[in-house]
C-alpha atoms as a PDB file:
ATOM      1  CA  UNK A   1     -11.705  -4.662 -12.626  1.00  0.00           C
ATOM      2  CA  UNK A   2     -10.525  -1.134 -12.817  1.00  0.00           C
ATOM      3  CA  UNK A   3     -10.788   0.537 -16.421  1.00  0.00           C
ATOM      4  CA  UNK A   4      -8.744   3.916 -15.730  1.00  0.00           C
ATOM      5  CA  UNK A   5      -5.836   5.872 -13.415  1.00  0.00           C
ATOM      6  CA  UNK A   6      -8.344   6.828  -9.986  1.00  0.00           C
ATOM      7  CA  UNK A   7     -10.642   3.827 -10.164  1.00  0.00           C
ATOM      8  CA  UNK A   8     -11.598   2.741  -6.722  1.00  0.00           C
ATOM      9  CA  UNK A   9     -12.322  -0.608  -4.938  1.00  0.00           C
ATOM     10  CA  UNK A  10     -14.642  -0.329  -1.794  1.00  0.00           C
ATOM     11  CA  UNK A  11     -13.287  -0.823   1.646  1.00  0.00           C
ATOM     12  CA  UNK A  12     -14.850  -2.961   3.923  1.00  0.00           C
ATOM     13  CA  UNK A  13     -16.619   0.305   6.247  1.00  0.00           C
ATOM     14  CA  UNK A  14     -17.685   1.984   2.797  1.00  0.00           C
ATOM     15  CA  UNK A  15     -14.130   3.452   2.037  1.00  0.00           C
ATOM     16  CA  UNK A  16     -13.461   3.941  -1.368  1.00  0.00           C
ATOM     17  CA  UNK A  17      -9.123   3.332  -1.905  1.00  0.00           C
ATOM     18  CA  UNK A  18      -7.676   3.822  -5.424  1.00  0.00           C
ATOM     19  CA  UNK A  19      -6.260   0.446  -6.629  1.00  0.00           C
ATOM     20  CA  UNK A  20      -2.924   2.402  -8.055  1.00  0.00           C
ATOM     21  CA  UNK A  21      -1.269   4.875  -5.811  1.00  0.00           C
ATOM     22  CA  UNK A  22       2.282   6.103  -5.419  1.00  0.00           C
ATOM     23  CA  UNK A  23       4.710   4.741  -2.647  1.00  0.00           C
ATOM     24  CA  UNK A  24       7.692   6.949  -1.468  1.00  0.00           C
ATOM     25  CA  UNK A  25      10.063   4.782   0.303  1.00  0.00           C
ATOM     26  CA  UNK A  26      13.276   5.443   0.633  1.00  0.00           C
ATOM     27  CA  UNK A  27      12.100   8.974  -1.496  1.00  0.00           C
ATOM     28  CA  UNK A  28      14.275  11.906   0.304  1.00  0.00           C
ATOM     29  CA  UNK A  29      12.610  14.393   1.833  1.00  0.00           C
ATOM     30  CA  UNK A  30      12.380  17.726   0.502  1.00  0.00           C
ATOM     31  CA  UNK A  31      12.731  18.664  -3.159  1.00  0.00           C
ATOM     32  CA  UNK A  32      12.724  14.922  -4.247  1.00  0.00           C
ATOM     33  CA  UNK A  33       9.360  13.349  -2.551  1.00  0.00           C
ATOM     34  CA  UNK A  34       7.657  16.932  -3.060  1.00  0.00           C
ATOM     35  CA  UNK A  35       8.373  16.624  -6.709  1.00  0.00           C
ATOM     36  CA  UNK A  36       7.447  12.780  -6.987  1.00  0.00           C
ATOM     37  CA  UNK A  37       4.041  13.445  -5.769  1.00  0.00           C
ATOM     38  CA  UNK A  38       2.976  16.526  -7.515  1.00  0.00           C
ATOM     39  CA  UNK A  39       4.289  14.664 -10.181  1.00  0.00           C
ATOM     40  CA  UNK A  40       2.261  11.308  -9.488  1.00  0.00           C
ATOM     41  CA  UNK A  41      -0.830  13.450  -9.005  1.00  0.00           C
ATOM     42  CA  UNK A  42      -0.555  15.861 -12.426  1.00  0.00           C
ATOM     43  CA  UNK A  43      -0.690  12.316 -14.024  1.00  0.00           C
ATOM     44  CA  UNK A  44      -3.596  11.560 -12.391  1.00  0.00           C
ATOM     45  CA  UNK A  45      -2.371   9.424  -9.269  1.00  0.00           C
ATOM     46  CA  UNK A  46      -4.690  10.052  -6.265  1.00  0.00           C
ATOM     47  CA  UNK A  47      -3.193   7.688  -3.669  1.00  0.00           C
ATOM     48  CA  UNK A  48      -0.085   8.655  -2.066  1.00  0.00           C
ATOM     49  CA  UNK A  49       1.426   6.262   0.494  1.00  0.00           C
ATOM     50  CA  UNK A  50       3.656   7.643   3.502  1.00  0.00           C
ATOM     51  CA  UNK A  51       5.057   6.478   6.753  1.00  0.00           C
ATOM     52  CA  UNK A  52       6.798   8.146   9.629  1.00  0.00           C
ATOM     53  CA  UNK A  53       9.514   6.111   9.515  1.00  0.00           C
ATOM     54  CA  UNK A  54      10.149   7.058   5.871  1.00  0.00           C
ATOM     55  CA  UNK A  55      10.804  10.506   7.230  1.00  0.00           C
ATOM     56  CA  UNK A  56       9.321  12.690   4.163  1.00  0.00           C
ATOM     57  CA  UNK A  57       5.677  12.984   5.518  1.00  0.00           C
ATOM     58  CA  UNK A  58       6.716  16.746   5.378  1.00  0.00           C
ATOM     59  CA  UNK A  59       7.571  16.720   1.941  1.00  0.00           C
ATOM     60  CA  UNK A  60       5.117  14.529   0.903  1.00  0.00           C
ATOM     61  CA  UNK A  61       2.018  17.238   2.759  1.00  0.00           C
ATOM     62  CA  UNK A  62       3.970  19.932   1.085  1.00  0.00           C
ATOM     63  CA  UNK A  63       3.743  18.112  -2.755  1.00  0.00           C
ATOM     64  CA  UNK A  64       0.151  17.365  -1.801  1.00  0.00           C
ATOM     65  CA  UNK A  65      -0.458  21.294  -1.453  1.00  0.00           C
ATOM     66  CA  UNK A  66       1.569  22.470  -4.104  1.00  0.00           C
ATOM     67  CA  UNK A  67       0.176  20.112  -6.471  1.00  0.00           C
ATOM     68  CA  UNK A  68      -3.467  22.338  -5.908  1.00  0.00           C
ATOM     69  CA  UNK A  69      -5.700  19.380  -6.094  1.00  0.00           C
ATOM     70  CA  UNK A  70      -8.734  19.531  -3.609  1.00  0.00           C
ATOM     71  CA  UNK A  71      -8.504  17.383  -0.353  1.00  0.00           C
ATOM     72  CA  UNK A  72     -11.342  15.309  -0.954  1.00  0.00           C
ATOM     73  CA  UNK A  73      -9.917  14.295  -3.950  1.00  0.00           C
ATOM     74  CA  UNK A  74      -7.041  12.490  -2.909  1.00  0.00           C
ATOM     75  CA  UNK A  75      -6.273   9.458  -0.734  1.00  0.00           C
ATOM     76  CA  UNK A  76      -3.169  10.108   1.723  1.00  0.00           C
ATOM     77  CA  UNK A  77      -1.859   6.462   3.958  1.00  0.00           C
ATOM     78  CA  UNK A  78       0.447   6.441   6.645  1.00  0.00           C
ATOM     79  CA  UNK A  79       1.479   4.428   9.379  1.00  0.00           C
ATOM     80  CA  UNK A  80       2.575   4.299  13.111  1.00  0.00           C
ATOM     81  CA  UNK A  81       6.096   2.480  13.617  1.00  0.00           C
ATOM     82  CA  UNK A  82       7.089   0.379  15.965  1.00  0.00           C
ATOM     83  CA  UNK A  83       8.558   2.326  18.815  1.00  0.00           C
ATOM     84  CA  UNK A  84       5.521   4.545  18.624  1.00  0.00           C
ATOM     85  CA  UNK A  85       3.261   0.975  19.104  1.00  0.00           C
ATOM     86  CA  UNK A  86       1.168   1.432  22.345  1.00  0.00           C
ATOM     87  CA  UNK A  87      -2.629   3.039  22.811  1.00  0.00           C
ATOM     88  CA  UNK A  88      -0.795   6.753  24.570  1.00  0.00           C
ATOM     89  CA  UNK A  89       1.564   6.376  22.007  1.00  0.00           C
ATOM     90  CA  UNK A  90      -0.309   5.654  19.128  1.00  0.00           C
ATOM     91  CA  UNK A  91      -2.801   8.515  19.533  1.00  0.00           C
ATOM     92  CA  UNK A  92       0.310  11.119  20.008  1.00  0.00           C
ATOM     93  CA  UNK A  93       1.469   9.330  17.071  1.00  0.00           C
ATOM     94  CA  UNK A  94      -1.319  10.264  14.609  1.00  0.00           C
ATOM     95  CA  UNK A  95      -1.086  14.066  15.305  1.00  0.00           C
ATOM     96  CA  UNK A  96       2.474  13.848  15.054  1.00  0.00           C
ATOM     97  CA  UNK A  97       2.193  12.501  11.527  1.00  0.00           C
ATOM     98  CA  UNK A  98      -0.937  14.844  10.606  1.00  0.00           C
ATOM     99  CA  UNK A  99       1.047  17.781  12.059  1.00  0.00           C
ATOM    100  CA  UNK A 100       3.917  16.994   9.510  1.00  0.00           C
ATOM    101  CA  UNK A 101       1.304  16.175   6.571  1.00  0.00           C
ATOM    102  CA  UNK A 102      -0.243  19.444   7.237  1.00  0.00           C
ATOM    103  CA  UNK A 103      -3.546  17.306   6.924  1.00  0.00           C
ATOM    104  CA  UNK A 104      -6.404  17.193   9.611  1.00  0.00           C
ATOM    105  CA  UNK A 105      -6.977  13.388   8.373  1.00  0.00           C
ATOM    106  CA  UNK A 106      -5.636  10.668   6.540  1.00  0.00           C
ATOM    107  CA  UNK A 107      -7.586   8.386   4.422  1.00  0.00           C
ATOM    108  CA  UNK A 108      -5.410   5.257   5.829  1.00  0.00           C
ATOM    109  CA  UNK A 109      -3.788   5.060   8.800  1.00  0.00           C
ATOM    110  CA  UNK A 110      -1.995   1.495   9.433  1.00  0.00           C
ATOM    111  CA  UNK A 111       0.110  -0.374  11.978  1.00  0.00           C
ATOM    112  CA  UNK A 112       3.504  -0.796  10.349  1.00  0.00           C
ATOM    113  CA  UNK A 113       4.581  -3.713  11.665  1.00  0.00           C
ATOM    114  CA  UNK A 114       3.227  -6.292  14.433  1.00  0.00           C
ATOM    115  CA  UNK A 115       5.579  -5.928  16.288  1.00  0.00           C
ATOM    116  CA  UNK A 116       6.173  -8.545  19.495  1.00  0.00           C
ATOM    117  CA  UNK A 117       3.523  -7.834  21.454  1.00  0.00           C
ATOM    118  CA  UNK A 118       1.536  -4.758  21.453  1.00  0.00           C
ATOM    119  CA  UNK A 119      -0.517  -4.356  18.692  1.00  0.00           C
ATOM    120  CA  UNK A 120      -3.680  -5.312  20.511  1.00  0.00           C
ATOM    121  CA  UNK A 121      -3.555  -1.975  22.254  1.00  0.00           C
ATOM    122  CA  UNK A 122      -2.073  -0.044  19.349  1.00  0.00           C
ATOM    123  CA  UNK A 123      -5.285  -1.184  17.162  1.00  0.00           C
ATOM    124  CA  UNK A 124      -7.726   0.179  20.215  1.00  0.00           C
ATOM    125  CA  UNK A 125      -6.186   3.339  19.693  1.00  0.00           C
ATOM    126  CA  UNK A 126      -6.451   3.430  15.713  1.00  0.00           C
ATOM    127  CA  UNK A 127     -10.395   2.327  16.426  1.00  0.00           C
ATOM    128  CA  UNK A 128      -9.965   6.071  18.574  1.00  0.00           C
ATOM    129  CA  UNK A 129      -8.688   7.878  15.928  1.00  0.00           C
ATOM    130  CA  UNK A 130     -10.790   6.651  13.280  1.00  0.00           C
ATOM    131  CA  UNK A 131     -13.770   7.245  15.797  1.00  0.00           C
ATOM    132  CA  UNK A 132     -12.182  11.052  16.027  1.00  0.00           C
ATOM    133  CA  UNK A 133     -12.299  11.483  12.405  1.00  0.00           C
ATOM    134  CA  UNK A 134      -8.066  11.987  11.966  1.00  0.00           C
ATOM    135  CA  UNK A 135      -8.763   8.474  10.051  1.00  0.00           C
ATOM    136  CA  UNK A 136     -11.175   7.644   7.384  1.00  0.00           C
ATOM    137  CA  UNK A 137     -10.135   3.894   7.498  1.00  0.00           C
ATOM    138  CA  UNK A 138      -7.421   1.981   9.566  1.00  0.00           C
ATOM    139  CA  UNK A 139      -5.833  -0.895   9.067  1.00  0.00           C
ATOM    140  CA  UNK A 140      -2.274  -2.863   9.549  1.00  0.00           C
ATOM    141  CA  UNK A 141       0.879  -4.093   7.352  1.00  0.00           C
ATOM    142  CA  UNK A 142       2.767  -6.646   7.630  1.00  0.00           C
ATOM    143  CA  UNK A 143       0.209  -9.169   8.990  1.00  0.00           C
ATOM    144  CA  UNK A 144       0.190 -12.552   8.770  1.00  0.00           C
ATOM    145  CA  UNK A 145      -2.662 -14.695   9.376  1.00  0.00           C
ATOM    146  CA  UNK A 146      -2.110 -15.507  12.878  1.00  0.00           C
ATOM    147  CA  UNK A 147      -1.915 -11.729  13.790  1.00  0.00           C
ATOM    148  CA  UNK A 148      -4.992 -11.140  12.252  1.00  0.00           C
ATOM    149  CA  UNK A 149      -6.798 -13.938  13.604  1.00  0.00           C
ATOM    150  CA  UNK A 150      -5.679 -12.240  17.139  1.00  0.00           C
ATOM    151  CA  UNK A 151      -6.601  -8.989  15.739  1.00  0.00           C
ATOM    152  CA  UNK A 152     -10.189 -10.697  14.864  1.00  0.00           C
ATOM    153  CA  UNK A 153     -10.673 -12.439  18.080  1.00  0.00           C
ATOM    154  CA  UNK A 154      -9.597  -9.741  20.317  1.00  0.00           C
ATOM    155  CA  UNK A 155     -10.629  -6.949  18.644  1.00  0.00           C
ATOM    156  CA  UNK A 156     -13.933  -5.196  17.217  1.00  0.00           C
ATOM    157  CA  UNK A 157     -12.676  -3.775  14.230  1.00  0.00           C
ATOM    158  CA  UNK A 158     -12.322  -5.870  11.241  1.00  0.00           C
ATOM    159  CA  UNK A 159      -8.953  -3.939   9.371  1.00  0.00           C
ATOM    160  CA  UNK A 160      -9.689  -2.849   5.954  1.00  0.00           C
ATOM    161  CA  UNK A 161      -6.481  -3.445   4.677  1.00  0.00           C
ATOM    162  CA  UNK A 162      -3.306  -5.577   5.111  1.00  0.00           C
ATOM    163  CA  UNK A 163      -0.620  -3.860   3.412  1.00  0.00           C
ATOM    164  CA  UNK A 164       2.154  -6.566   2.689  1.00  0.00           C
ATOM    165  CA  UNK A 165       5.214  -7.517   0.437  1.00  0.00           C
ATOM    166  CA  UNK A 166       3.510  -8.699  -2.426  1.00  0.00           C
ATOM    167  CA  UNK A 167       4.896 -10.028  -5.746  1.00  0.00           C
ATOM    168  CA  UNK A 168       5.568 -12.482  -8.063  1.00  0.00           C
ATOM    169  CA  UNK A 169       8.126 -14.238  -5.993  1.00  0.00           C
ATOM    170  CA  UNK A 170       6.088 -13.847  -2.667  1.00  0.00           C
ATOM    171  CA  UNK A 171       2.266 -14.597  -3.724  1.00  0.00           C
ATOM    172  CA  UNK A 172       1.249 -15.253  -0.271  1.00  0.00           C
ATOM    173  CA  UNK A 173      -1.846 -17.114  -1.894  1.00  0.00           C
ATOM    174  CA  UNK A 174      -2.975 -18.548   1.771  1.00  0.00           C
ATOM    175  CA  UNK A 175      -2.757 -14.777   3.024  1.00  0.00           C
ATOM    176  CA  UNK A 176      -5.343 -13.267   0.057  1.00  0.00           C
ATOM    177  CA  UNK A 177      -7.705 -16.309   0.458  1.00  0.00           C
ATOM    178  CA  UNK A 178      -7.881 -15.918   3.840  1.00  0.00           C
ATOM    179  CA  UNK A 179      -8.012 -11.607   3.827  1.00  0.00           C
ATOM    180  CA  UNK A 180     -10.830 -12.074   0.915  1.00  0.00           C
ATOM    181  CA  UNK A 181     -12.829 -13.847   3.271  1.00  0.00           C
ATOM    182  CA  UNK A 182     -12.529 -11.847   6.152  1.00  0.00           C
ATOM    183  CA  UNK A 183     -13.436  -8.455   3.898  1.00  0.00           C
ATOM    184  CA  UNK A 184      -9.692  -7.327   4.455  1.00  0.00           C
ATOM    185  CA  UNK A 185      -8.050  -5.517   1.135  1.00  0.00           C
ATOM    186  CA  UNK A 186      -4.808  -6.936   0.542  1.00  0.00           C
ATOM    187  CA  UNK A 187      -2.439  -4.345  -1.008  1.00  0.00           C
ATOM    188  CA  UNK A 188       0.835  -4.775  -2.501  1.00  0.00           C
ATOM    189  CA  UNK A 189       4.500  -3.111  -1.118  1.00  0.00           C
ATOM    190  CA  UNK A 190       7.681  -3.914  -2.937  1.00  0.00           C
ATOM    191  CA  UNK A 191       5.612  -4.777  -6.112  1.00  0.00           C
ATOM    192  CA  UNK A 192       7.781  -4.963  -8.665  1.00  0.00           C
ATOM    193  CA  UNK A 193      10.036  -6.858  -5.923  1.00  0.00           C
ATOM    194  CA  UNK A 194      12.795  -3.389  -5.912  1.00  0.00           C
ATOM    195  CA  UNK A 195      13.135  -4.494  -9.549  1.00  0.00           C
ATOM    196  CA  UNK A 196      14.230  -8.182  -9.098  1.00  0.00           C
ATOM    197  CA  UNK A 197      11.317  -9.332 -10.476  1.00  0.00           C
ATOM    198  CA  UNK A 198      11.723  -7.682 -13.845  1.00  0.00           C
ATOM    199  CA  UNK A 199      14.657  -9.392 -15.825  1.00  0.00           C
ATOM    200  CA  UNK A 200      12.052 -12.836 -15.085  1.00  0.00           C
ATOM    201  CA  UNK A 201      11.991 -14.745 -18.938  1.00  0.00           C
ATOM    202  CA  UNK A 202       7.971 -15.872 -18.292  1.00  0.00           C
ATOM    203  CA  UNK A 203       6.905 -12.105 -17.569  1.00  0.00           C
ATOM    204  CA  UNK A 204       9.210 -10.784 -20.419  1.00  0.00           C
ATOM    205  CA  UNK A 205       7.752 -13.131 -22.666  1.00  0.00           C
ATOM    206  CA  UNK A 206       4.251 -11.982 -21.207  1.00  0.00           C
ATOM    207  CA  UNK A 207       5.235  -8.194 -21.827  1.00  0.00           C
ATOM    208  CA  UNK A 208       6.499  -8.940 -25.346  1.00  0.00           C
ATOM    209  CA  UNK A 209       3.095 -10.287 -26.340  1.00  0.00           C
ATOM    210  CA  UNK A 210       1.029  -6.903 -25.357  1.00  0.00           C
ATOM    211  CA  UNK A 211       3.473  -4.962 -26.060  1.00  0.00           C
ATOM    212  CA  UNK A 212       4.014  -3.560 -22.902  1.00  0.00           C
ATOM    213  CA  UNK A 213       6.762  -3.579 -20.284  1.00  0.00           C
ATOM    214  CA  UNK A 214       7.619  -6.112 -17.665  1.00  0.00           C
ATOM    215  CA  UNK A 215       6.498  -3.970 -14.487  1.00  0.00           C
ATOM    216  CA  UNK A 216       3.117  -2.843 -15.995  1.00  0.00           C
ATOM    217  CA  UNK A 217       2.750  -7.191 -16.850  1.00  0.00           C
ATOM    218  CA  UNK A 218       3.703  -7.105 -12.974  1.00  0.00           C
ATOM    219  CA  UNK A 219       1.061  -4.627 -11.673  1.00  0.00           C
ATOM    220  CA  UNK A 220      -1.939  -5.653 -13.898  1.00  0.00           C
ATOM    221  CA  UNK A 221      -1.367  -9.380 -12.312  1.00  0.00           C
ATOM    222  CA  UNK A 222      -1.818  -7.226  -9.033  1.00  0.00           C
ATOM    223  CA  UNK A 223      -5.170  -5.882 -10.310  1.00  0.00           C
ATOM    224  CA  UNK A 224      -6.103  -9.000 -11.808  1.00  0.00           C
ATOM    225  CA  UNK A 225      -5.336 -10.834  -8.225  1.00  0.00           C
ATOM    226  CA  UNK A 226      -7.944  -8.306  -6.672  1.00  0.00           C
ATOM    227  CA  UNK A 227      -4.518  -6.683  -4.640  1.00  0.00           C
ATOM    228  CA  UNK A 228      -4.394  -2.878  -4.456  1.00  0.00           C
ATOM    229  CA  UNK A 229      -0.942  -2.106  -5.756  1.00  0.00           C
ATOM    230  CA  UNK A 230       1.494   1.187  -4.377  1.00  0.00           C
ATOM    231  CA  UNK A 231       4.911   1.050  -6.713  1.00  0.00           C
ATOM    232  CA  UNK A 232       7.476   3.202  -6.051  1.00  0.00           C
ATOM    233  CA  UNK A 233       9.482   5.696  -8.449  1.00  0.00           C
ATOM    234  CA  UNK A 234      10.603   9.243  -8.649  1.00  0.00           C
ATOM    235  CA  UNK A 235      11.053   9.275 -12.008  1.00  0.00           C
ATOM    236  CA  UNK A 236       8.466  10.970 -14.197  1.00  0.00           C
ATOM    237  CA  UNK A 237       8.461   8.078 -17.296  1.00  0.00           C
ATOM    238  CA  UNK A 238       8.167   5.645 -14.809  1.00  0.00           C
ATOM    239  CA  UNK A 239       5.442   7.119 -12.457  1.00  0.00           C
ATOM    240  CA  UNK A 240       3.445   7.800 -15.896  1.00  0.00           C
ATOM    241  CA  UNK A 241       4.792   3.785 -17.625  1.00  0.00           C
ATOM    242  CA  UNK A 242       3.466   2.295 -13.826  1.00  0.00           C
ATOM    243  CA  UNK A 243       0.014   4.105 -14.686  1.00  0.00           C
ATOM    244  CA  UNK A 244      -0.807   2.644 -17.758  1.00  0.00           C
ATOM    245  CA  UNK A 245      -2.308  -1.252 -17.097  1.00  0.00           C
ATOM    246  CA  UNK A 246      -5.537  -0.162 -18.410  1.00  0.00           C
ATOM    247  CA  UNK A 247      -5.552  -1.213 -21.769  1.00  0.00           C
ATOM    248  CA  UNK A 248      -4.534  -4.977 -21.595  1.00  0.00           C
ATOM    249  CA  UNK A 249      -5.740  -8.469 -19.718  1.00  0.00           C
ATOM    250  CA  UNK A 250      -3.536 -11.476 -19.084  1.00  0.00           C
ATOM    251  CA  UNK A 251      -5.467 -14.560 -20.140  1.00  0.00           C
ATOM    252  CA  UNK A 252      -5.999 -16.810 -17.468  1.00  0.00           C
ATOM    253  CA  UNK A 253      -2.740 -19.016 -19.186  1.00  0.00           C
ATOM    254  CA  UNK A 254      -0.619 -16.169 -18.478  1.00  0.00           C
ATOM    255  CA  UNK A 255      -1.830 -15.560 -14.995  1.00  0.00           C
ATOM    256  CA  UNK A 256      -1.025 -19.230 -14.298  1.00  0.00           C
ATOM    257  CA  UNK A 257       2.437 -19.182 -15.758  1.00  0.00           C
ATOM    258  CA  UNK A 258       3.010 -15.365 -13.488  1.00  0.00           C
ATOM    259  CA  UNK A 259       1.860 -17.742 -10.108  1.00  0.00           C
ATOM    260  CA  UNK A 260       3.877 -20.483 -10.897  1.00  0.00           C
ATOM    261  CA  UNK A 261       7.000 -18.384 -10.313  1.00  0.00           C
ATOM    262  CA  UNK A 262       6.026 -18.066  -6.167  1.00  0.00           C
ATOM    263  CA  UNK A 263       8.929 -19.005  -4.063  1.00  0.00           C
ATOM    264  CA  UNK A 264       7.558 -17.588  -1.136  1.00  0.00           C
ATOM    265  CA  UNK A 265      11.161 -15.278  -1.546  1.00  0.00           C
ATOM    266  CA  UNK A 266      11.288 -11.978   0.402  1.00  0.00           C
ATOM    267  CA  UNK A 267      13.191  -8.779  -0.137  1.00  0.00           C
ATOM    268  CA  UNK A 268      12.326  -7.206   3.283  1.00  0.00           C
ATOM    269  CA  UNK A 269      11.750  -8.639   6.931  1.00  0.00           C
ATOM    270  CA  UNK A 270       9.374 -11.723   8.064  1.00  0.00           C
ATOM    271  CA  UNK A 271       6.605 -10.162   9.798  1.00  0.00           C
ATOM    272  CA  UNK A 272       7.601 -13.336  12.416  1.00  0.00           C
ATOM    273  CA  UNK A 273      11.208 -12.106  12.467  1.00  0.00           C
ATOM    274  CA  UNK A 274      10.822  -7.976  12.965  1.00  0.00           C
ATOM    275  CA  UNK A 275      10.188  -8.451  16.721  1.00  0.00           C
ATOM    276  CA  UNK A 276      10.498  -4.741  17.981  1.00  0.00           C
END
């Protein structure tokens, strides 16, 4: 288990990925996602997580240089979307996206979405660019298992991660068995479930106990699930309040009780559904 802010779990082609990083969906570009992340990193964040479609890539490249924290340092994700799905496509994608980062590699570059029918060829050309160097790791979100057992059987490239909604209401405990086995790191979008999952009676009875607040009871059942975990916020209090699961375990009781409120409920697209 991670004991501080930066600790790493091991990807499965020697990677290392920081369990905690910052997500900036829906963050504006500009002046808000450039302050979010040199905020996030001044508190010790070193995972920022990105996306084309999110349309800040530029803001987020231009908080990573402001922020004046070496390269090496930090671990930048993004992702090719859907209409950019395709091998040509895919490799004009990843410049695209380093072009706006102002980067000459990300640490993680993933398939957004499956998609209907072409991510086959879209994960030949992340195997390029990770062969190129403009990728440390590569990997895909939104996978279920039969995508990934395609991926696997089609494929040489085991991913290293499957980034997926993730939360108390959506434990997807089928998925994490079966992405533990294969060496896949399962992380977590939507977390804190865009907040529904925080007014929950078992997991405000939970925070009560350590004294802590209902999203940090949220994340640490990420950590303590083995899932990599990327909440959201702009907010300085928050970015700093969604750092601090270091200094508290849920028993294995509590952990129990946290499962037992799965309803396999989404907030965003089935994977089965987003056909595009």
């Amino acid at each position: 288990m991670p004991r501080k802010l930066g600790d790493t779990v091991t990807l499965n082609n020697g990677v290392e990925i920081p369990w905690v990083g910052l997500g900036v969906w829906k963050v504006k570009q500009g002046g808000e996602v450039e302050e979010a992340v040199q905020t996030a990193i001044r508190c010790g964040y070193r995972s920022i997580d990105t996306a084309k479609i999110y349309g800040n890539e530029e803001g987020v490249g231009r908080g990573i240089r402001a922020a004046g924290v070496p390269r090496e340092e930090l671990f930048i994700t993004t992702k090719v979307w859907n209409d950019d799905q395709g091998y040509d496509k895919t490799l004009n994608a990843i410049d695209e996206s380093l072009a706006r980062l102002g980067l000459d590699y990300v640490d993680l570059y993933l398939i957004h979405w499956p998609g209907k029918d072409r991510y086959v060829d879209t994960w030949r050309a992340l195997e390029k660019i990770q062969q190129e160097g403009k990728a440390r790791a590569i990997g895909v979100c939104n996978f279920n298992i039969h995508h990934l057992e395609e991926l696997l059987r089609r494929t040489d490239t085991i991913p290293a991660v499957n980034q997926v909604e993730y939360h108390p209401r959506l434990a997807q405990k089928e998925l994490l068995a079966f992405c533990r086995d294969k060496g896949i790191q399962l992380e977590a979008w939507s977390p804190l479930m865009q907040g529904a999952i925080l007014d929950e009676p078992v997991i405000k009875k939970v925070a009560e106990r350590h004294g802590k607040n209902p999203a940090q009871v949220v994340l640490r059942w990420d950590l303590q699930n083995g899932v990599v975990t990327i909440p959201k916020s702009v907010k300085e209090h928050r970015i700093r309040s969604n750092a601090d699961l270091f200094d508290f375990e849920l028993s294995r009781n509590e952990m129990d009780q946290i499962d037992a409120l799965n309803q396999n409920r989404r907030v965003g697209p089935d994977p089965d559904e987003l056909l595009f």
